[in-house]
Protein backbone atom coordinates (compact mmCIF):
# COMPACT_ATOMS: atom_id res chain seq x y z
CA UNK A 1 126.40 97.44 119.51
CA UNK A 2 125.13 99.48 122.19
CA UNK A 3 123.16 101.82 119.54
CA UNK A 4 121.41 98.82 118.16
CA UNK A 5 120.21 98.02 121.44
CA UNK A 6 118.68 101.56 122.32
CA UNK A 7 117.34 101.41 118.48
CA UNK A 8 115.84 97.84 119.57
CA UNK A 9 114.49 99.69 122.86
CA UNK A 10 112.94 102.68 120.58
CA UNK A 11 111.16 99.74 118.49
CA UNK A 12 109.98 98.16 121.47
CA UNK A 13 108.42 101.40 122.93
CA UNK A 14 106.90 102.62 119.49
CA UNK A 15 105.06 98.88 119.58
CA UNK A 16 103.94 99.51 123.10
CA UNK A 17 102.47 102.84 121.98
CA UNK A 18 100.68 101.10 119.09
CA UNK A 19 99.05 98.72 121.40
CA UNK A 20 98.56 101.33 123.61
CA UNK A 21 96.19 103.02 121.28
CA UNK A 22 94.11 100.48 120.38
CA UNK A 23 92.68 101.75 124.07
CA UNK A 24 92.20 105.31 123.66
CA UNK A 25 89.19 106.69 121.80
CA UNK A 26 90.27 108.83 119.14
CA UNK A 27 88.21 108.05 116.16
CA UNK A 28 89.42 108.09 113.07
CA UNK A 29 92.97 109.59 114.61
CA UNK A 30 93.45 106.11 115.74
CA UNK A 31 94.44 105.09 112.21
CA UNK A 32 96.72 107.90 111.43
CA UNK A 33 98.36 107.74 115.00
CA UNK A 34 99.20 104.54 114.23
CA UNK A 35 100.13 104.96 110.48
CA UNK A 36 102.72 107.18 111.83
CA UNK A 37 104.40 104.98 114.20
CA UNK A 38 104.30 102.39 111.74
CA UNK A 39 106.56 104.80 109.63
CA UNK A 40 108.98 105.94 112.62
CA UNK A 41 109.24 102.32 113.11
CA UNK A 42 110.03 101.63 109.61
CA UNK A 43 112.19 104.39 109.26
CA UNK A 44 115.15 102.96 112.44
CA UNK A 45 114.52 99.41 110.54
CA UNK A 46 115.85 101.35 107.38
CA UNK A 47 118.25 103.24 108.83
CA UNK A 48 119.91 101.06 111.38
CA UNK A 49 119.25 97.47 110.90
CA UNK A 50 119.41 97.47 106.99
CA UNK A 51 122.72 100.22 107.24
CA UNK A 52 121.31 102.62 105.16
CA UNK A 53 122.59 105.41 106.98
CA UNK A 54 126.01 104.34 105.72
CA UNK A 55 125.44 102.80 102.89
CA UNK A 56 126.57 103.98 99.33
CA UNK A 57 124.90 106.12 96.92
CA UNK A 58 123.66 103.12 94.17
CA UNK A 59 122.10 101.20 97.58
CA UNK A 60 120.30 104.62 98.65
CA UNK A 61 118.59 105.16 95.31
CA UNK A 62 117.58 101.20 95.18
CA UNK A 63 115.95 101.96 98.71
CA UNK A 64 114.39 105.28 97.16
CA UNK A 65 113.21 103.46 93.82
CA UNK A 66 110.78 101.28 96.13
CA UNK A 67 109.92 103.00 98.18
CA UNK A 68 108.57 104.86 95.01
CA UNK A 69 107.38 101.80 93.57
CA UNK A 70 105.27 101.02 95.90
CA UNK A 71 103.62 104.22 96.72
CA UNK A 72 102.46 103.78 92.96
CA UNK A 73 100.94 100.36 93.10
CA UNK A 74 99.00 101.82 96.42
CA UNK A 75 98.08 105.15 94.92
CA UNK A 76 96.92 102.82 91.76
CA UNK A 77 94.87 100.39 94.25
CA UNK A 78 93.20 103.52 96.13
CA UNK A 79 91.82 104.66 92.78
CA UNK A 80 90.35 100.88 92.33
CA UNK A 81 89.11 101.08 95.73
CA UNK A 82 87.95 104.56 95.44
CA UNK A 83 85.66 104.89 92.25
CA UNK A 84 83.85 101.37 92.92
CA UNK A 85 80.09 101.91 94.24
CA UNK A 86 78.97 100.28 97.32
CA UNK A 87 76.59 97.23 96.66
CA UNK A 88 74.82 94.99 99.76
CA UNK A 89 76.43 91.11 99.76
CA UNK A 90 74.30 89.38 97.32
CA UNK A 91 73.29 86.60 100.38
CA UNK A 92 72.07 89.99 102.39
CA UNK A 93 69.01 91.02 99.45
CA UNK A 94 65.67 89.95 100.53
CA UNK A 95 63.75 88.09 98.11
């Protein structure tokens, strides 16, 4: 019990430092700062809360499988994003 309360703790600091660096001025290292986080964060969720640390082989792969799965449909939704041309909002032309 005790080590899902310093886990809880860790969670509550790692949102503290993403609030924290909504304040600092990095640029565009703002996003991947907090990208990261997002993943520690999502990593002691995995691991502690949801048991996968202890959990059997079958359950691992399951967790692996989505993980995969959904790194395709946002690799597939980058390319979308990526090849379409910027346009102005058709209420923003001049006539």
């Amino acid at each position: 019990m005790m080590r899902l309360a310093l886990v809880w703790l860790a969670l509550l600091a790692l949102l503290a430092a993403t609030a924290a660096s909504s304040f600092v001025p990095l640029g565009g290292w703002n996003s991947a700062l907090n990208l990261a986080i997002a993943a520690v964060k999502a990593l002691l969720v995995a691991l502690f809360f949801m048991h996968l640390s202890s959990a059997g082989a079958l359950l691992r792969l399951a967790a692996v499988a989505a993980l995969l799965w959904l790194a395709l449909l946002f690799g597939l939704s980058w390319t979308d994003y990526g090849t379409r041309g910027t346009s102005p909002a058709p209420w923003a032309l001049r006539r």
